[in-house]
PDB file of N, CA and C in Angstrom:
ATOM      1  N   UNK A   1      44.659 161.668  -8.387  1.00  0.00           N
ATOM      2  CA  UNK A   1      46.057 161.871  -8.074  1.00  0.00           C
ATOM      3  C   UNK A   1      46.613 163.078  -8.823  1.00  0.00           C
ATOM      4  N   UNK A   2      46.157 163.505 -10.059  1.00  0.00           N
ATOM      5  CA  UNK A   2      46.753 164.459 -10.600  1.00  0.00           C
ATOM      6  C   UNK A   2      46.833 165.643 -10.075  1.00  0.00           C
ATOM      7  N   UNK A   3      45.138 165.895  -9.557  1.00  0.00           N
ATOM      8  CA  UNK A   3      44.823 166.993  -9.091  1.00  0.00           C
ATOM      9  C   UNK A   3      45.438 167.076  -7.530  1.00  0.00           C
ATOM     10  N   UNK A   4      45.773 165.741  -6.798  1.00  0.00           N
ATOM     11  CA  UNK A   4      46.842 166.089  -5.719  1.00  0.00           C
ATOM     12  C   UNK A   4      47.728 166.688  -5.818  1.00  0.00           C
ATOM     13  N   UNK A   5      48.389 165.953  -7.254  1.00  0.00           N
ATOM     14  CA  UNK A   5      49.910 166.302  -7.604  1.00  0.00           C
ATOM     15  C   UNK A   5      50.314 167.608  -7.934  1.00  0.00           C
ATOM     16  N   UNK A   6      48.763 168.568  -8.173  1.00  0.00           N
ATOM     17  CA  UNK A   6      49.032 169.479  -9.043  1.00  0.00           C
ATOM     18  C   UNK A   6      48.820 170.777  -7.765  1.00  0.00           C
ATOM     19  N   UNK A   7      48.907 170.452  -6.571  1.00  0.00           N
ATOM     20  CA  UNK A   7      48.522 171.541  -5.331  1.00  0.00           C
ATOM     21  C   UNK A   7      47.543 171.600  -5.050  1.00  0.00           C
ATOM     22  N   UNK A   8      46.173 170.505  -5.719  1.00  0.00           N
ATOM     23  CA  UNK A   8      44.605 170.794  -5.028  1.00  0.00           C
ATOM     24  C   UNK A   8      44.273 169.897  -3.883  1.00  0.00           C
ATOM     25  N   UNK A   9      44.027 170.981  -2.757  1.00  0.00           N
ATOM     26  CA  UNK A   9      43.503 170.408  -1.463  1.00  0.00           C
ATOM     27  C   UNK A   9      42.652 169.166  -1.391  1.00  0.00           C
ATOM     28  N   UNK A  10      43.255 168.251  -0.771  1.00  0.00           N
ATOM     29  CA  UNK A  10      42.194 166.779  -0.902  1.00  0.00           C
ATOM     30  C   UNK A  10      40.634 167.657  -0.441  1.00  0.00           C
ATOM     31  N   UNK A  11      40.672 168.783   0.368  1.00  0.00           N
ATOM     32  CA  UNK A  11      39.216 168.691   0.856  1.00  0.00           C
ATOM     33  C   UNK A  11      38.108 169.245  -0.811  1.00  0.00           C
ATOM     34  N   UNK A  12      39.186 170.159  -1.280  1.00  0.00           N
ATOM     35  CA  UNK A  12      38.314 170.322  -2.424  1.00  0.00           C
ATOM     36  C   UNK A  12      38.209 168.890  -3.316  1.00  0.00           C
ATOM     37  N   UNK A  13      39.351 167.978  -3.697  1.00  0.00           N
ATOM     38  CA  UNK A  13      38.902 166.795  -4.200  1.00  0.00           C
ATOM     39  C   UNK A  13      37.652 166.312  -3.713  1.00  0.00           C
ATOM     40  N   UNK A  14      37.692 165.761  -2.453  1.00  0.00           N
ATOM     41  CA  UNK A  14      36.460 165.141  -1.691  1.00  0.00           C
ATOM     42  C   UNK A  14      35.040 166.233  -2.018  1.00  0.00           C
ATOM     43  N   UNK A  15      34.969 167.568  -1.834  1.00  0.00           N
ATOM     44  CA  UNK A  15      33.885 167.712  -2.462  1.00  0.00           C
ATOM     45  C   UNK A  15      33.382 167.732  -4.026  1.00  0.00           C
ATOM     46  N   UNK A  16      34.687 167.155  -5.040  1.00  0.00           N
ATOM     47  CA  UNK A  16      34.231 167.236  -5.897  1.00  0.00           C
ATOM     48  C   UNK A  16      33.787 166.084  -6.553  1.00  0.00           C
ATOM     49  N   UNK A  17      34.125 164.899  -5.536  1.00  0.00           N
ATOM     50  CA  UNK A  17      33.998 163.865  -5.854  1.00  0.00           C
ATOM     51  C   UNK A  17      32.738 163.174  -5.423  1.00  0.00           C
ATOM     52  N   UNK A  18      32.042 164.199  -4.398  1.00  0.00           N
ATOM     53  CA  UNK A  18      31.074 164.024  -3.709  1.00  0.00           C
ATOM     54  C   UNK A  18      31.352 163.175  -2.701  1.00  0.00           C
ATOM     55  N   UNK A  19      32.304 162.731  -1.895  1.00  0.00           N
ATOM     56  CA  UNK A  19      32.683 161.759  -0.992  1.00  0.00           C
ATOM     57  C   UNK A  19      32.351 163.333   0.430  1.00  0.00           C
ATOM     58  N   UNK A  20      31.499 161.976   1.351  1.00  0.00           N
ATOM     59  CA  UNK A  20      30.889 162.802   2.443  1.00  0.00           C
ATOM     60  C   UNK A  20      31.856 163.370   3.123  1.00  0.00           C
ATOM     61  N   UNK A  21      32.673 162.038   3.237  1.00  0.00           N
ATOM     62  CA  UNK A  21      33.956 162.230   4.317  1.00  0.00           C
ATOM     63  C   UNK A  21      35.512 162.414   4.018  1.00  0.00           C
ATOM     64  N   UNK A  22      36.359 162.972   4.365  1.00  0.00           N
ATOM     65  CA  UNK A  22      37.436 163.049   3.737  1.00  0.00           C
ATOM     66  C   UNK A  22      38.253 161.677   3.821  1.00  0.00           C
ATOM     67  N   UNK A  23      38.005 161.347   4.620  1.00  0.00           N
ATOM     68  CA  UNK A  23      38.917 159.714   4.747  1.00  0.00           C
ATOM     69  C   UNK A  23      38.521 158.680   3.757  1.00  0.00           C
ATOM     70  N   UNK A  24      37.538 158.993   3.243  1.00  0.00           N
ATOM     71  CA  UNK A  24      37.027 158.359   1.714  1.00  0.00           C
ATOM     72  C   UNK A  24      38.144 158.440   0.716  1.00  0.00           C
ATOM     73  N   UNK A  25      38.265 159.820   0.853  1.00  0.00           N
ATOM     74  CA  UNK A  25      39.327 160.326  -0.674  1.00  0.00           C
ATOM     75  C   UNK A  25      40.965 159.739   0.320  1.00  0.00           C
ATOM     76  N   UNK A  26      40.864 159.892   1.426  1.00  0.00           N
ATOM     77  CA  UNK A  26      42.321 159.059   1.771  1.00  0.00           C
ATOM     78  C   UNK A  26      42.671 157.986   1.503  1.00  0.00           C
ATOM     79  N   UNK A  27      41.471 157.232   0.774  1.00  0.00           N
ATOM     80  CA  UNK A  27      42.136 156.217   0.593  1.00  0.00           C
ATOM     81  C   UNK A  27      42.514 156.093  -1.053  1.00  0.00           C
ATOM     82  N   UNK A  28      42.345 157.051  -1.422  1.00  0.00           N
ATOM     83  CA  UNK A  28      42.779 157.265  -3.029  1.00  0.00           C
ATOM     84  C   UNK A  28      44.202 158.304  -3.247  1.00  0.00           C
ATOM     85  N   UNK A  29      44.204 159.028  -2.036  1.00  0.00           N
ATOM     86  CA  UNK A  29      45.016 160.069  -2.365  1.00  0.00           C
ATOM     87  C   UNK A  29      46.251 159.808  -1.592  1.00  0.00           C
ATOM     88  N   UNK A  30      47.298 159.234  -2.788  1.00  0.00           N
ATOM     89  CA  UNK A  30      48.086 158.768  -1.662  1.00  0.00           C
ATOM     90  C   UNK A  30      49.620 159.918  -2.248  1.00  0.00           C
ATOM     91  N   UNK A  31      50.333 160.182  -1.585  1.00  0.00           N
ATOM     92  CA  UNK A  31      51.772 161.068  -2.319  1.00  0.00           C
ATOM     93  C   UNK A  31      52.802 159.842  -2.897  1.00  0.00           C
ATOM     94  N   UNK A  32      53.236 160.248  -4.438  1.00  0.00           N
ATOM     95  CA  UNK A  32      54.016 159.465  -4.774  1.00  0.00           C
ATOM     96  C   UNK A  32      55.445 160.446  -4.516  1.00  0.00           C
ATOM     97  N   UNK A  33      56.374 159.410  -5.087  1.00  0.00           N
ATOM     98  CA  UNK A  33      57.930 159.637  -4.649  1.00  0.00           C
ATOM     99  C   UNK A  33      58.045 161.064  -5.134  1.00  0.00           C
ATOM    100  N   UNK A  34      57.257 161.017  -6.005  1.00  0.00           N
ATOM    101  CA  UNK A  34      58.004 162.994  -6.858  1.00  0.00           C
ATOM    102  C   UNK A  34      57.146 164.107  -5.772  1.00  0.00           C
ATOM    103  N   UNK A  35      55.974 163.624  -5.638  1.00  0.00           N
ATOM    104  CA  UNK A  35      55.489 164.467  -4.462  1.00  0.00           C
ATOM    105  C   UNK A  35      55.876 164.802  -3.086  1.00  0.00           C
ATOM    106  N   UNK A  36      56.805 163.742  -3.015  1.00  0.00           N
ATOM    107  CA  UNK A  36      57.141 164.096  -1.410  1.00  0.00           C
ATOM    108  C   UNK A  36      58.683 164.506  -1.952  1.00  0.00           C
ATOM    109  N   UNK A  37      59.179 164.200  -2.834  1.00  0.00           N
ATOM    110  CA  UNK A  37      60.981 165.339  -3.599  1.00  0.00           C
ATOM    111  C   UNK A  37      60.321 166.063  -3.197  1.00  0.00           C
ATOM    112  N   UNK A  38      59.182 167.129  -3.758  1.00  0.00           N
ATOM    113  CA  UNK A  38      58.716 168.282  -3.760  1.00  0.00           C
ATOM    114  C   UNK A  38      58.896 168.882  -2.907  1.00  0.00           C
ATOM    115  N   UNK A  39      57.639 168.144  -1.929  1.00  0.00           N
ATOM    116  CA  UNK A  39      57.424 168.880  -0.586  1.00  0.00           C
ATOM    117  C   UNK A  39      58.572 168.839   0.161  1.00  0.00           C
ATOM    118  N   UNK A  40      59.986 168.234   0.352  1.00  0.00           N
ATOM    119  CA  UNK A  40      61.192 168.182   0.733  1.00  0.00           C
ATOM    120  C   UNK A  40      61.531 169.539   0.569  1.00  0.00           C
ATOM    121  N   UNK A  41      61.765 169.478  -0.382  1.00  0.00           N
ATOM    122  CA  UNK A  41      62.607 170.431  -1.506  1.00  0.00           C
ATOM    123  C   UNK A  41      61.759 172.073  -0.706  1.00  0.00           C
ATOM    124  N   UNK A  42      60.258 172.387  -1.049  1.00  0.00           N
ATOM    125  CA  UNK A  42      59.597 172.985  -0.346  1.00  0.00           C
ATOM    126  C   UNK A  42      60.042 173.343   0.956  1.00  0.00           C
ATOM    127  N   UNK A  43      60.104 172.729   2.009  1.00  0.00           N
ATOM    128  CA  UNK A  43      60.578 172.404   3.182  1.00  0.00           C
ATOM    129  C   UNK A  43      61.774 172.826   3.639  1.00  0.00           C
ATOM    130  N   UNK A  44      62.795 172.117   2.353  1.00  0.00           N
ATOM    131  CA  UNK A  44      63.925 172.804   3.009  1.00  0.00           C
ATOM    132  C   UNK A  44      64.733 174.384   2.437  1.00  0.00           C
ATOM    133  N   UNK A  45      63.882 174.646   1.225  1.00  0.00           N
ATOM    134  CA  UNK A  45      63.957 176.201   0.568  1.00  0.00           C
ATOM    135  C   UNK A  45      63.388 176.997   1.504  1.00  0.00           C
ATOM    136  N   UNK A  46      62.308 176.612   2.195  1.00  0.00           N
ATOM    137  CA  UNK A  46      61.694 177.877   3.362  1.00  0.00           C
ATOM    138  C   UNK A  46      62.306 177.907   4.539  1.00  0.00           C
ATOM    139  N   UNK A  47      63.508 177.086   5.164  1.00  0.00           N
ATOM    140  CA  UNK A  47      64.447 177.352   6.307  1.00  0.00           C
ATOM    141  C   UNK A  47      65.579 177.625   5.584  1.00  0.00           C
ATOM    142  N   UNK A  48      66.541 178.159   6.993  1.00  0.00           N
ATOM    143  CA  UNK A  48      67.708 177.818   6.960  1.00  0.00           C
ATOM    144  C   UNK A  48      68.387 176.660   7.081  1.00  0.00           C
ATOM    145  N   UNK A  49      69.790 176.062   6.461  1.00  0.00           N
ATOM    146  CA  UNK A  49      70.281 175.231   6.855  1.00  0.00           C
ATOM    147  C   UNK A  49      70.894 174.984   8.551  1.00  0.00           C
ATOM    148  N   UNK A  50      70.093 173.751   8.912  1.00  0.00           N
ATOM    149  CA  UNK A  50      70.501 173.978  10.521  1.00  0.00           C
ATOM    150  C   UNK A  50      71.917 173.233  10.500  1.00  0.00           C
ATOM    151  N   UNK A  51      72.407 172.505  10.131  1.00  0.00           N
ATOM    152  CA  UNK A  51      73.909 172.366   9.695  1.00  0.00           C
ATOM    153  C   UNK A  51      74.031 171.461   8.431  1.00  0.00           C
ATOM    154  N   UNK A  52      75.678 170.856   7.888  1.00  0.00           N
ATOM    155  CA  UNK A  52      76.321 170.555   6.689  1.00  0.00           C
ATOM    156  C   UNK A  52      75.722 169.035   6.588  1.00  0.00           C
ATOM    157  N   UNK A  53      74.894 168.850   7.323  1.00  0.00           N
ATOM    158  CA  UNK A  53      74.591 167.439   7.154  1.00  0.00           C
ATOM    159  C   UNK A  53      73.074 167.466   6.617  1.00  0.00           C
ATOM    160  N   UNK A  54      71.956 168.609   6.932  1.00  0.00           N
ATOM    161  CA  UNK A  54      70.872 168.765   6.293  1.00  0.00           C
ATOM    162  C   UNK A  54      70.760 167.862   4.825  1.00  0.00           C
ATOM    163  N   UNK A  55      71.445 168.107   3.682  1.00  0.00           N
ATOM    164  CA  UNK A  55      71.610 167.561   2.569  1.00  0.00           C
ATOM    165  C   UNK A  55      71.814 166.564   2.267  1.00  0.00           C
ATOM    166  N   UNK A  56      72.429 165.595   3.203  1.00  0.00           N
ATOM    167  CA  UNK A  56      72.885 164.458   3.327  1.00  0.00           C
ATOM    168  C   UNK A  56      71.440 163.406   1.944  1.00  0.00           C
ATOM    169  N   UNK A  57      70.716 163.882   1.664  1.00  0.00           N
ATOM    170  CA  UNK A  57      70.010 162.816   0.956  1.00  0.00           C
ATOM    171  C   UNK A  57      69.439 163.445   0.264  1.00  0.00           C
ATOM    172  N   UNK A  58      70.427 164.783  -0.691  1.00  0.00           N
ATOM    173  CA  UNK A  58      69.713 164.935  -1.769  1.00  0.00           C
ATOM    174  C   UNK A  58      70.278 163.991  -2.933  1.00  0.00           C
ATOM    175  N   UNK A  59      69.673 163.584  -4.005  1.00  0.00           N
ATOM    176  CA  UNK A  59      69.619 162.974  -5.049  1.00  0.00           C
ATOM    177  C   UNK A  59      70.403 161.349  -4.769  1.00  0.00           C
ATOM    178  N   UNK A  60      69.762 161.154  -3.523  1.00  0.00           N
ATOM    179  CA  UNK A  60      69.639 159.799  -2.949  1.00  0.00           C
ATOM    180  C   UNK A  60      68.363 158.810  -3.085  1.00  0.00           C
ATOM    181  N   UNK A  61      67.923 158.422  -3.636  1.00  0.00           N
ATOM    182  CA  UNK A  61      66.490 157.719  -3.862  1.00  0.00           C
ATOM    183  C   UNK A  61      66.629 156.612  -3.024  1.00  0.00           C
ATOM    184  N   UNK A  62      67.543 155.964  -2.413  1.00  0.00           N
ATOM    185  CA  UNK A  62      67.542 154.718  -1.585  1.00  0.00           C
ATOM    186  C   UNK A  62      67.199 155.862   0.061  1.00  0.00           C
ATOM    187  N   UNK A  63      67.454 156.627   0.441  1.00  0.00           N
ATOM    188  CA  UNK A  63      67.439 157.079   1.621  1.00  0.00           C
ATOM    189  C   UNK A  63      66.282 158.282   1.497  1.00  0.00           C
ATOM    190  N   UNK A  64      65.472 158.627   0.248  1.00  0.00           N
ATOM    191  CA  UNK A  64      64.305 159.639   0.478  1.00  0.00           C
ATOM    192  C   UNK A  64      63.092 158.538   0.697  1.00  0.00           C
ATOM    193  N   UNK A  65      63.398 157.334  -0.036  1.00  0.00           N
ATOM    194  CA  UNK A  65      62.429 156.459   0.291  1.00  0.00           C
ATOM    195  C   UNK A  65      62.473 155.409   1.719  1.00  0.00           C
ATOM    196  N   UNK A  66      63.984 155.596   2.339  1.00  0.00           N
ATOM    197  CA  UNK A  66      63.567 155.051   3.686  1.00  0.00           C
ATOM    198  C   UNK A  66      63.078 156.270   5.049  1.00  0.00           C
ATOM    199  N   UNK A  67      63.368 157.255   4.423  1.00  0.00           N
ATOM    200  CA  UNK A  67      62.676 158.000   5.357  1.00  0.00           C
ATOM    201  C   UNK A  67      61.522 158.346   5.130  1.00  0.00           C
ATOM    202  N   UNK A  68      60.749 158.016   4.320  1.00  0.00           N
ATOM    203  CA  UNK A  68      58.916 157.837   3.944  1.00  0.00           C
ATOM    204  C   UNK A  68      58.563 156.407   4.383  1.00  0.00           C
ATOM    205  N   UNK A  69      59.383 155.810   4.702  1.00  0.00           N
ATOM    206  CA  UNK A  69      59.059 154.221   4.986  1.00  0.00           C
ATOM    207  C   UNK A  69      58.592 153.352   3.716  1.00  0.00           C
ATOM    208  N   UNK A  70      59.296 153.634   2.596  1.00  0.00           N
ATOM    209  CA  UNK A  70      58.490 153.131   1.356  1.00  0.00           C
ATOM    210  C   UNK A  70      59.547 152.060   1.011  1.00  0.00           C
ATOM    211  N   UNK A  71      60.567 151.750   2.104  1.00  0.00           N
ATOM    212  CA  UNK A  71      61.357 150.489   1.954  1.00  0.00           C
ATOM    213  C   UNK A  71      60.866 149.218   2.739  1.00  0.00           C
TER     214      UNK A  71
END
């Protein structure tokens, strides 16, 4: 997980783990809550705002986690 957390491609994990297949390491490599802030955050720094409601769930933790389905 660290090395997820830290920007390394599951495919390089999986070969370093020696797992044949990548769906091996899927079942280890899962994104926690700060990883997917990230990739949000990522996401919405590389567009434009498409309107005033985009934001609607920043520094909301009840609504970043129902839109990951982690409720």
């Amino acid at each position: 997980m660290e090395w997820l957390a830290n920007g390394m491609p599951k495919k390089a994990i999986a070969e370093l783990l020696g797992h044949a297949d990548l769906s091996t390491t899927d079942i280890y490599a899962k994104s926690d809550i700060t990883m997917k802030r990230r990739d949000m955050e990522r996401f919405r720094n590389d567009r434009p705002p498409v309107d005033s409601t985009e934001e609607f769930w920043r520094g909301d933790e009840d609504t970043i986690r129902k839109l990951y389905g982690l409720d």
